[in-house]
Protein backbone atom coordinates (compact mmCIF):
# COMPACT_ATOMS: atom_id res chain seq x y z
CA UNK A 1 9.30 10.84 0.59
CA UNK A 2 6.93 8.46 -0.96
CA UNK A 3 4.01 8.41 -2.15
CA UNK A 4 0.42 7.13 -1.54
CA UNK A 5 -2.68 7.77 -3.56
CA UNK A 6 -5.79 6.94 -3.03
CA UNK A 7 -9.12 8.42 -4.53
CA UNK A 8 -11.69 8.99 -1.73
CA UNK A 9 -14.87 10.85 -1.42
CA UNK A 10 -13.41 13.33 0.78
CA UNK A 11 -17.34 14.77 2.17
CA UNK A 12 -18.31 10.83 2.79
CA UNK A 13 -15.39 9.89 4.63
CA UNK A 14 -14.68 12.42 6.34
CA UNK A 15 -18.23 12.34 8.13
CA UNK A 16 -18.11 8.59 8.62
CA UNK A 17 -14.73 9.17 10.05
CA UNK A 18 -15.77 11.95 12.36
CA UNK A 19 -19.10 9.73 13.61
CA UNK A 20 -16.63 6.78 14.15
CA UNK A 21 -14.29 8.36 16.63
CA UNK A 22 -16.84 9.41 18.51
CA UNK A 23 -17.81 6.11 19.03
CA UNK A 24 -14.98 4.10 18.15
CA UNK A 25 -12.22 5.43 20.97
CA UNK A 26 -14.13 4.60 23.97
CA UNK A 27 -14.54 1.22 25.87
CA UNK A 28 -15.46 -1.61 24.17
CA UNK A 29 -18.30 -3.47 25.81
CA UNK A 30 -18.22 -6.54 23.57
CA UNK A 31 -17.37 -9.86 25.17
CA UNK A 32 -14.25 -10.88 23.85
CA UNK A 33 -13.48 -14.60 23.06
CA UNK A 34 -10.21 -16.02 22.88
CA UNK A 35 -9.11 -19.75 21.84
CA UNK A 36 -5.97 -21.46 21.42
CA UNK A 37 -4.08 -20.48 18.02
CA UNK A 38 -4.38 -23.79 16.39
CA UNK A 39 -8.62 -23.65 17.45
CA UNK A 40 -8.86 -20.43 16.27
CA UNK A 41 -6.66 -21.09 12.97
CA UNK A 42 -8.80 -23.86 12.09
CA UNK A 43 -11.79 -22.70 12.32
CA UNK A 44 -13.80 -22.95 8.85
CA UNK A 45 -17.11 -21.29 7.82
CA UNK A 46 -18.18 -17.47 6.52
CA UNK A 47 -18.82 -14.25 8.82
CA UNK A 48 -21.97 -12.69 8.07
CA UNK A 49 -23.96 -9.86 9.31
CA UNK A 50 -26.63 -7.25 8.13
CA UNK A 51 -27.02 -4.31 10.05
CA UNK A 52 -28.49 -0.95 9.22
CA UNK A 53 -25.16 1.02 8.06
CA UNK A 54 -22.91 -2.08 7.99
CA UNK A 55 -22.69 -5.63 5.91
CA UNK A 56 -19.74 -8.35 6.30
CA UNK A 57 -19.77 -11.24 4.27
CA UNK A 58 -16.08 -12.45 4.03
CA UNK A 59 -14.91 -16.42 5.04
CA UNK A 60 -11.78 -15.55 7.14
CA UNK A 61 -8.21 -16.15 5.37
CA UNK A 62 -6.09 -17.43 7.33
CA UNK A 63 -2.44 -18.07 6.32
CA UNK A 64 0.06 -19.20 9.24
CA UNK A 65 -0.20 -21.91 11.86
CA UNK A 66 2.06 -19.81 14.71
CA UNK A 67 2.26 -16.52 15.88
CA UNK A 68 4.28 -13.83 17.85
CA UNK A 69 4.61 -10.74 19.07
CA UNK A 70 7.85 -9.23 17.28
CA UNK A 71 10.24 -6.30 17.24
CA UNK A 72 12.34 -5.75 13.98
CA UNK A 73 15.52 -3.52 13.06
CA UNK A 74 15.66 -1.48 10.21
CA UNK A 75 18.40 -2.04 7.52
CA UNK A 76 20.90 0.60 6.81
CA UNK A 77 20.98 1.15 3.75
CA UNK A 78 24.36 2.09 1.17
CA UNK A 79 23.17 5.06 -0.28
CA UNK A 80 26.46 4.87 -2.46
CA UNK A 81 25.52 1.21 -2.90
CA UNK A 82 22.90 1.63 -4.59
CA UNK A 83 23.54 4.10 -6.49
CA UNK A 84 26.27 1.88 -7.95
CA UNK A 85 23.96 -0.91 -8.78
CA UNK A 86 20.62 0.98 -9.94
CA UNK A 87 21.80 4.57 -11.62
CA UNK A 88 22.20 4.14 -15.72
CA UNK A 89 22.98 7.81 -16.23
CA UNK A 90 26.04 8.02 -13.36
CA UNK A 91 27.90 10.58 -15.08
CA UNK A 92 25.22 13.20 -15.01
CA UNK A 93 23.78 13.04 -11.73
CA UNK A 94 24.30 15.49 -8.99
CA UNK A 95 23.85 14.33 -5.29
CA UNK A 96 22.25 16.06 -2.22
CA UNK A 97 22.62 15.12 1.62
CA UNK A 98 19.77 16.16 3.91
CA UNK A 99 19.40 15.86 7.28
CA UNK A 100 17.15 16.55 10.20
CA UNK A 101 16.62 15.48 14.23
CA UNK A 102 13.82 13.17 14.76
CA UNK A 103 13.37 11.69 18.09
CA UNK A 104 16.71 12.42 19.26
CA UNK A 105 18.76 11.99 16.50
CA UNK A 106 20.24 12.92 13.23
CA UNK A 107 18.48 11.24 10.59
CA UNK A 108 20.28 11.26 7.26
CA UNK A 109 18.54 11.11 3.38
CA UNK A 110 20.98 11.10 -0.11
CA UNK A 111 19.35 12.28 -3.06
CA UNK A 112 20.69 11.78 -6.72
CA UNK A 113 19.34 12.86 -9.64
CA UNK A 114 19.47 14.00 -13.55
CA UNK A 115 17.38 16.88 -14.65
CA UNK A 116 15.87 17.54 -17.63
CA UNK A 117 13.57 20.22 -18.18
CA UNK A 118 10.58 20.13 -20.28
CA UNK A 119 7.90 22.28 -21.29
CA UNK A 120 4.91 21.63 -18.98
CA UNK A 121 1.38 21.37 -20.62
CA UNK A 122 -0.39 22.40 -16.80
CA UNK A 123 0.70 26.39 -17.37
CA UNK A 124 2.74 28.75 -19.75
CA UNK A 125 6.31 28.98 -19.19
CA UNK A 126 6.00 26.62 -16.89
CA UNK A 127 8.99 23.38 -16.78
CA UNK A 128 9.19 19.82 -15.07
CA UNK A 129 11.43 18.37 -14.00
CA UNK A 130 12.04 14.70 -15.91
CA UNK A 131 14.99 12.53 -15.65
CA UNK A 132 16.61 9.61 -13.70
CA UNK A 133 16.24 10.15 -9.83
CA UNK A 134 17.43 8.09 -6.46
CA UNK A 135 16.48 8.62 -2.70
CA UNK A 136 18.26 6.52 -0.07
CA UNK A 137 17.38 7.49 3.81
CA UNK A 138 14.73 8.80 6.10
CA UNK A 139 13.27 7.00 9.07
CA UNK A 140 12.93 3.98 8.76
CA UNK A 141 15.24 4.07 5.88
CA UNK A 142 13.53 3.33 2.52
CA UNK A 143 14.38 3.89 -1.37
CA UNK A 144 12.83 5.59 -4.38
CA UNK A 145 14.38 5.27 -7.49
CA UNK A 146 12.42 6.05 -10.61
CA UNK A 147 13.37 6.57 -14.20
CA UNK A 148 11.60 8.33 -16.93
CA UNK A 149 9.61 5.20 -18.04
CA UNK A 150 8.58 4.35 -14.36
CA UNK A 151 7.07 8.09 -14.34
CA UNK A 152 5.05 6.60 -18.00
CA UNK A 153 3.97 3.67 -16.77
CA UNK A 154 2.53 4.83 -13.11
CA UNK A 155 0.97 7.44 -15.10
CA UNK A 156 -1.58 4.92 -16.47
CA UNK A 157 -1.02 1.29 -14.65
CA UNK A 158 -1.03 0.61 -10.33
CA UNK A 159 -1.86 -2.71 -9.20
CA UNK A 160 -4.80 -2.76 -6.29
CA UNK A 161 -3.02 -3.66 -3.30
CA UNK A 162 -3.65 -1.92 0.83
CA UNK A 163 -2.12 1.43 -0.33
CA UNK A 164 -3.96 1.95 -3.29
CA UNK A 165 -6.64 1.79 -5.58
CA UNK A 166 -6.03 -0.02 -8.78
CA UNK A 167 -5.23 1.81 -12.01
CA UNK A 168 -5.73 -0.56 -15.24
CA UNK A 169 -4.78 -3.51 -13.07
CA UNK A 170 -7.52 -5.32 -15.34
CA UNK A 171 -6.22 -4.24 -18.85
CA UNK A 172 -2.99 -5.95 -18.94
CA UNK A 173 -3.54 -9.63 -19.50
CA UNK A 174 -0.44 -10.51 -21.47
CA UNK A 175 1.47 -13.22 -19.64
CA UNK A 176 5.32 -12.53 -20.96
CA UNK A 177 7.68 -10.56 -22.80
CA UNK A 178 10.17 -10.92 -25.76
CA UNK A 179 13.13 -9.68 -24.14
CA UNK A 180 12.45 -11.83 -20.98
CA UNK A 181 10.12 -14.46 -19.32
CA UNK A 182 8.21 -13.96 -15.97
CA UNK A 183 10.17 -16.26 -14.09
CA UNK A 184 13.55 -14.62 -15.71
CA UNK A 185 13.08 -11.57 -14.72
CA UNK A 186 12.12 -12.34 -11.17
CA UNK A 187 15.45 -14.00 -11.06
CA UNK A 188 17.16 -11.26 -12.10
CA UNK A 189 15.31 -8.67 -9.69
CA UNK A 190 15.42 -11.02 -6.86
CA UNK A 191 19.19 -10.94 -7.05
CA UNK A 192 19.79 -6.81 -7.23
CA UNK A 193 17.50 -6.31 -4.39
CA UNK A 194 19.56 -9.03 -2.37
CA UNK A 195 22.95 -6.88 -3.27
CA UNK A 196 21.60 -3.89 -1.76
CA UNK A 197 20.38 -6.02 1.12
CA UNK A 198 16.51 -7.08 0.53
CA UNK A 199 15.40 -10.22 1.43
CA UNK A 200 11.70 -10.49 -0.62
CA UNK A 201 9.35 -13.47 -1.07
CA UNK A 202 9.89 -15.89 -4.07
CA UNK A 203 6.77 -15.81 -5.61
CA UNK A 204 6.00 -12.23 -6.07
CA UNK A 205 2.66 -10.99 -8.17
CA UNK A 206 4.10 -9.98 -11.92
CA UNK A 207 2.06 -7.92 -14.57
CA UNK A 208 3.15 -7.74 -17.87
CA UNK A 209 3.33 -4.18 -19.42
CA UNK A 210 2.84 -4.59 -23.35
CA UNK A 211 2.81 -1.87 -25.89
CA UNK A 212 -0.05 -2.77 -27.69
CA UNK A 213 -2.26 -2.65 -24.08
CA UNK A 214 -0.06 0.05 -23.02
CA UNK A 215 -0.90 2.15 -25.61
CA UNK A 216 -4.67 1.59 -25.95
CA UNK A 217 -4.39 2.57 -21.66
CA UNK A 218 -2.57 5.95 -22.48
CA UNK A 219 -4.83 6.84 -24.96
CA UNK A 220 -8.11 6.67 -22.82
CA UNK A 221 -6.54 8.54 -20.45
CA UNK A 222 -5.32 11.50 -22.69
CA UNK A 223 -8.99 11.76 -23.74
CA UNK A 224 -10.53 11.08 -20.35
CA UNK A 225 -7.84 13.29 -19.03
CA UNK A 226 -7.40 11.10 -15.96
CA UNK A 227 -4.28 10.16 -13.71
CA UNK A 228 -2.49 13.65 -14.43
CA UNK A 229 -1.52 12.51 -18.39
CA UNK A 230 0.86 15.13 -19.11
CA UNK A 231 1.56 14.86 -23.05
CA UNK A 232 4.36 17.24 -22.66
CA UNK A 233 6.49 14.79 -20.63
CA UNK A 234 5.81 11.67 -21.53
CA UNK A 235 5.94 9.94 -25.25
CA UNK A 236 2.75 10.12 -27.64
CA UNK A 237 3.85 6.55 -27.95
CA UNK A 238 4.36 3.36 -25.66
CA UNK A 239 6.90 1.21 -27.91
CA UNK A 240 8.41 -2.26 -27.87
CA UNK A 241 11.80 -1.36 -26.20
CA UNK A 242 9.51 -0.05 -23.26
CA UNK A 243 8.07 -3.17 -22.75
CA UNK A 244 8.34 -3.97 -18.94
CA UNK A 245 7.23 -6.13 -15.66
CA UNK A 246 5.49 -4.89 -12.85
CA UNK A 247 6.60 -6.74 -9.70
CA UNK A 248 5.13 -6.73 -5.79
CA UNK A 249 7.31 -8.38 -3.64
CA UNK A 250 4.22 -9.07 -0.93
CA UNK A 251 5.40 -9.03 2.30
CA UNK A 252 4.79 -11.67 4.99
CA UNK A 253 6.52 -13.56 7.89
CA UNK A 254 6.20 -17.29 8.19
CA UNK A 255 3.88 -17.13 5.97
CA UNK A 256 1.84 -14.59 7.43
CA UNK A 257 0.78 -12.00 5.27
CA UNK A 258 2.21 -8.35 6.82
CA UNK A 259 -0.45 -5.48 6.42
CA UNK A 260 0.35 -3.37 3.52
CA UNK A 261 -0.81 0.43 4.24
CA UNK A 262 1.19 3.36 5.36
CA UNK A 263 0.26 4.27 8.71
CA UNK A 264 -0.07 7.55 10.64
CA UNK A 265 -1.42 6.44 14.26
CA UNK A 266 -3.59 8.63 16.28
CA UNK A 267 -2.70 7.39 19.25
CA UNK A 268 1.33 8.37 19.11
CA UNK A 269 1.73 11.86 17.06
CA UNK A 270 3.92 12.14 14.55
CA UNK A 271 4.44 8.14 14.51
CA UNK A 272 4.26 6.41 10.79
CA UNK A 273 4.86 3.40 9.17
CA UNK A 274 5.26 2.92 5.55
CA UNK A 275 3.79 0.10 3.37
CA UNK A 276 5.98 -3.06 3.85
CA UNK A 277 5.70 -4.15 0.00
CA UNK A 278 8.57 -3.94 -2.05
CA UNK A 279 7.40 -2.58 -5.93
CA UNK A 280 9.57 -2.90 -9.48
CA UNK A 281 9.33 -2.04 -12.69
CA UNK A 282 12.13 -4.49 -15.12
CA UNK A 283 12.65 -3.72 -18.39
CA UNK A 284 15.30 -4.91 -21.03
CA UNK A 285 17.57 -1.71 -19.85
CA UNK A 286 17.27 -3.15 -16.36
CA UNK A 287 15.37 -1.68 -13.08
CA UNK A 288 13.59 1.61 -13.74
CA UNK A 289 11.66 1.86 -11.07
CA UNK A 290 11.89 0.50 -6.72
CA UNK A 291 10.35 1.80 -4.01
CA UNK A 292 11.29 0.49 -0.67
CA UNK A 293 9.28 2.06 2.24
CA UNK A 294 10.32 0.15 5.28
CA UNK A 295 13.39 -2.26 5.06
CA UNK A 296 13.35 -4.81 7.30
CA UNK A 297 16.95 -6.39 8.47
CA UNK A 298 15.54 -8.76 10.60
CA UNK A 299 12.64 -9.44 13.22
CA UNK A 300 13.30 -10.69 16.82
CA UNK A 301 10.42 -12.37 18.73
CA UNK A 302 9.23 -10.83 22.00
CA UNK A 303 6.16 -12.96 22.68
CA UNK A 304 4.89 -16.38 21.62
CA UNK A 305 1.42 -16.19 20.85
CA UNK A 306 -0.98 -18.86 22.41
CA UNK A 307 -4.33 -17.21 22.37
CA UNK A 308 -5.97 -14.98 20.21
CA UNK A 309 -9.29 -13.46 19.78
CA UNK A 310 -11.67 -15.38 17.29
CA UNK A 311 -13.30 -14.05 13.90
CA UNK A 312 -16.64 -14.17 15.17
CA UNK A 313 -15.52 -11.94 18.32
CA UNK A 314 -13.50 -9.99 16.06
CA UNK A 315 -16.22 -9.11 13.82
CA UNK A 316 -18.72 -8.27 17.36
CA UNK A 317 -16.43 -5.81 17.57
CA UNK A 318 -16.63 -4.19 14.75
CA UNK A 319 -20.19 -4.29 14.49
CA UNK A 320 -20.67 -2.79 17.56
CA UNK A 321 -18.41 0.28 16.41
CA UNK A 322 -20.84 0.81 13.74
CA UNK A 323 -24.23 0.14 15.63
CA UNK A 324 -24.22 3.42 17.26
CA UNK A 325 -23.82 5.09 13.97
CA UNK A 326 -26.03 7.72 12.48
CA UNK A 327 -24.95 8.19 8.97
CA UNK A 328 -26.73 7.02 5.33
CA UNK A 329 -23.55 5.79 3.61
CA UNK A 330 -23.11 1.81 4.03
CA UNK A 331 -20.05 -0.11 4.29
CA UNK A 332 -19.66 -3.90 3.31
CA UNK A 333 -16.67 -5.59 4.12
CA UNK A 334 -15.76 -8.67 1.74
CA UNK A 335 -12.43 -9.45 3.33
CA UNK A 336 -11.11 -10.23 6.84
CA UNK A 337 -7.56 -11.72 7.16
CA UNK A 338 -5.62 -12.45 9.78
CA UNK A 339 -2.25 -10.95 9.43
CA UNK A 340 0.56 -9.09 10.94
CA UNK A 341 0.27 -5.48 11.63
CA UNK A 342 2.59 -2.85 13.29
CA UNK A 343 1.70 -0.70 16.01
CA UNK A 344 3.26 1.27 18.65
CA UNK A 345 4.89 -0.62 21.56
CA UNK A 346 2.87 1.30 23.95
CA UNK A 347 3.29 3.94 26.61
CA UNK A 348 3.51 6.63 24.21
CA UNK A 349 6.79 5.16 22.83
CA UNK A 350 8.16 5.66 19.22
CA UNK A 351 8.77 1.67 18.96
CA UNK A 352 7.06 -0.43 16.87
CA UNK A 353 6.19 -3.77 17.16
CA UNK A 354 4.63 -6.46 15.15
CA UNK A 355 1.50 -8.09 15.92
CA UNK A 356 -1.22 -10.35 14.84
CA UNK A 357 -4.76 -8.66 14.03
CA UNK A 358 -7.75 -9.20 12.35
CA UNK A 359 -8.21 -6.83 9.47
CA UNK A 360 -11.78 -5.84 7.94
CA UNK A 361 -11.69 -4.19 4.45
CA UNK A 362 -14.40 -2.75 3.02
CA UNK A 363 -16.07 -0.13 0.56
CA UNK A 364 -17.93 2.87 2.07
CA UNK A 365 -21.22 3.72 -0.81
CA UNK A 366 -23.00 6.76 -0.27
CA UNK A 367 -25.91 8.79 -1.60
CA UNK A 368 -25.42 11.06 -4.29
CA UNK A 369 -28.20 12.94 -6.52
CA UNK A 370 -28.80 13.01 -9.96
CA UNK A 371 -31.26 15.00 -12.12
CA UNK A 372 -33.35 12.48 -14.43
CA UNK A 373 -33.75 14.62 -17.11
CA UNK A 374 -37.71 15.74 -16.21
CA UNK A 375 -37.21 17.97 -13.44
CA UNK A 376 -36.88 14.88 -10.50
CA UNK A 377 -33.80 14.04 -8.65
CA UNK A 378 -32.43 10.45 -8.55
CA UNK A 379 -31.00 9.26 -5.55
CA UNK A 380 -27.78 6.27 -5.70
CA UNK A 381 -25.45 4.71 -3.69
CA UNK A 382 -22.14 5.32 -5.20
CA UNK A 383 -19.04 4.05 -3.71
CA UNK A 384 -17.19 6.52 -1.72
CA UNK A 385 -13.69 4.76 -0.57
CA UNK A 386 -12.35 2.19 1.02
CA UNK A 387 -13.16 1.52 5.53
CA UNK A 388 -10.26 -0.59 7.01
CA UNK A 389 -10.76 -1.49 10.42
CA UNK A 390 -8.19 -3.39 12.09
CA UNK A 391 -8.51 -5.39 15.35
CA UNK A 392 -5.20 -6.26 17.98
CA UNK A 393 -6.35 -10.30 17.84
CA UNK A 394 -4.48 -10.52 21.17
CA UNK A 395 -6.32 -7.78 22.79
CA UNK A 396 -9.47 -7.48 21.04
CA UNK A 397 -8.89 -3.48 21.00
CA UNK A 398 -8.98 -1.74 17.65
CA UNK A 399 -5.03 -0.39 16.21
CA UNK A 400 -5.66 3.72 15.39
C-alpha cells in the first residue's frame, strides 16, 4: 500500500547482511551496563571506535528525560471522511472496497480514484494511469492520497529522513511562497489532519517547492534520466500555480523522537510496521498529497522505565556484532539516538509495543573497480547503502 524507496547496492548489502546474521542472532557475550535514566540521559561526551570493518564517531542525542514501555491503538479511520475533506474531483471518482483475513479477522481498505489515461513514454501502446487517487484502510490503518502534482513533485524532490534517501533535499532553499507563508500553511494542514483525526507535532520540517528550482531539478533529471522522469505524464513545465510545501510531521512522544522506518521483523513472520511520519504536500488548491502509514489514536503505558543500558554499552554491542566479520566493505556510523522504537510484544505475538532503543545509523562503502584509462584497474570505496542497527536499551539485545 505504500511505498518505500531506497537505493542500495544490492551485491554489498546483501553479503554484509548474510555475514551479519550469522553472527548477529546468537548470544551476546558483551557485558551489559545499565544506569538510572536520568545518569544515563545526562551523560555528555562522543562515542568513538576504529575497528577493522567498522567506525562510530557520533555524540549521543538524546531528547527526553522519562521513559516507558508502551502499547498504542490504532485509529479508525472515516474512509468517507476523508474523502469528504481531501478529494477535489468528487464527481468523477469511482470507489472500490477490498478486503482480506489477517490474523483472524476481516481487514477492510476503500479505494477512490479518477483515471486518466495517458500515453506512456516506457513502451508503445502502452497507457498510465494519472489522476486524483485516495486509499483509506489496511492494517494498521493508514492513508494515501496523491494528486497529479504530488506524482510531479516526488518525481524529482524526497526529503532524507529513516525511510529514504534524499532526492534534491539540497536544491530547494527558498524559504516561502506567494500564495502562503510557512507558518500559514502549517496552520492550515495542522487543522485538516486534526478533522480526520491526526494529532501531529507543531513544529514540523517545511521545504519550499519553487518553480524556478523546481524546474532547473526536472530538467537534470530528464537528461540524467533519473527517478523514473516520465515526460509523457508529467508537464514539460513546473509553473507558479504549482508552487507548493513539503511538510514532515516528525513523530515523537514526550519528546522522544519515534523511529521512522518501515519494519518487516525477522523474528515474527509476516509482522510490519510502517514509518510513523506523517508527509504533505500544500499548495494554493489545497492538500495534494498525505501519506499516513501508521495512525496512532493513543498510547497507554505498560512499564515505567528506570534503567536502561548506556551508549558506551550500547555501542560494545554493536562492535562486537561486527568484530567477527569477514567482509572488505566498511561501515561508519555518524549518528546514535536514543529513541522510541516498535517491536513485537514477544512470544511470537502479533502485538506491538513501544520501546526505548539505541539506534546506530550508518553508511556501508565498498570496493568497486575502475579502469584508469592505461590498461590498470583502480580500486575505491564507494558508498553502498545505509546499516541501521538498533539496540532494545532495556535489554541490551538487538530489535530484528
Amino acid at each position: 500500500m505504500f511505498y518505500n524507496n531506497i537505493k542500495r547496492n544490492v551485491m554489498a548489502v546483501i553479503c554484509l547482511v548474510t555475514l551479519v546474521m550469522s553472527v548477529g542472532c546468537g548470544n551476546n557475550t558483551t557485558d551489559i551496563q545499565k544506569g538510572d535514566v536520568a545518569d544515563v540521559v545526562g551523560q555528555t561526551g562522543v562515542l568513538t571506535h576504529s575497528g577493522d570493518n567498522i567506525v562510530i564517531d557520533a555524540e549521543p542525542d538524546i531528547s527526553g528525560s522519562e521513559y516507558g514501555v508502551y502499547s498504542f491503538l490504532n485509529i479508525s479511520f472515516d474512509d468517507s471522511h476523508i474523502f469528504d475533506i481531501l478529494f477535489h474531483d468528487k464527481d468523477s471518482a469511482t470507489k472500490e472496497t477490498f478486503s482480506w483475513e489477517e490474523n483472524g479477522k476481516t481487514v477492510y481498505s476503500h479505494s477512490y480514484k479518477t483515471v486518466h489515461l495517458q500515453d506512456d513514454t516506457r513502451g508503445e501502446n502502452v497507457q498510465a494511469e494519472f489522476g486524483e487517487s485516495l486509499l483509506v484502510g489496511g492494517e494498521p490503518s493508514g492513508i494515501m492520497y496523491t494528486t497529479p502534482l504530488s506524482h510531479l513533485v516526488l518525481s524529482f524532490f524526497r526529503p532524507a529522513d529513516m525511510s529514504y534517501t534524499a532526492i534534491s533535499g539540497n536544491d530547494f532553499t527558498t524559504d516561502s511562497l506567494s500564495f502562503s507563508s510557512p507558518d500559514d500553511a502549517i496552520h492550515e494542514v495542522t487543522n485538516v489532519l486534526e478533522t480526520i483525526g491526526l494529532k501531529v507535532s507543531d513544529s514540523p520540517e517545511i521545504f519550499a517547492i519553487d518553480a524556478p528550482t523546481a524546474n532547473v531539478v526536472m530538467e537534470r533529471h530528464r537528461n540524467m534520466n533519473i527517478y523514473g522522469f516520465n515526460t509523457a505524464l508529467y508537464p514539460d513545465s513546473y509553473s507558479i500555480s504549482d508552487e507548493c510545501y513539503f511538510i514532515v510531521f516528525n513523530a515523537t512522544h514526550n519528546e522522544v523522537p519515534i523511529y521512522n522506518n518501515g519494519f518487516n521483523f525477522t523474528t515474527v513472520p509476516d509482522l510490519y510496521i510502517g514509518h510513523p511520519e506523517i508527509h504533505v504536500i500544500y499548495s494554493q488548491r489545497g492538500i495534494e498529497y498525505l501519506n499516513v502509514t501508521l495512525g496512532i489514536d493513543e498510547y497507554e503505558l505498560i512499564e515505567t522505565v528506570t534503567e536502561i543500558v548506556n551508549a558506551e554499552s550500547a555501542m560494545n554491542i554493536v562492535v562486537s556484532r561486527y568484530n567477527e566479520l569477514i567482509t572488505s566493505s566498511n561501515i561508519v556510523f555518524k549518528s546514535v539516538t536514543l529513541m522510541y522504537v516498535f517491536k513485537p510484544a514477544g512470544n511470537g505475538s502479533q502485538n506491538l509495543i513501544m520501546t526505548p532503543a539505541w539506534v546506530f545509523d550508518g553508511v556501508i562503502s565498498s570496493p568497486s573497480e575502475t579502469f584508469d584509462g592505461r590498461g590498470g584497474v583502480v580500486v575505491e570505496m564507494s558508498v553502498a547503502g545505509r546499516e541501521v542497527i538498533i539496540i532494545d536499551a532495556l535489554t541490551g539485545v538487538e530489535i530484528i
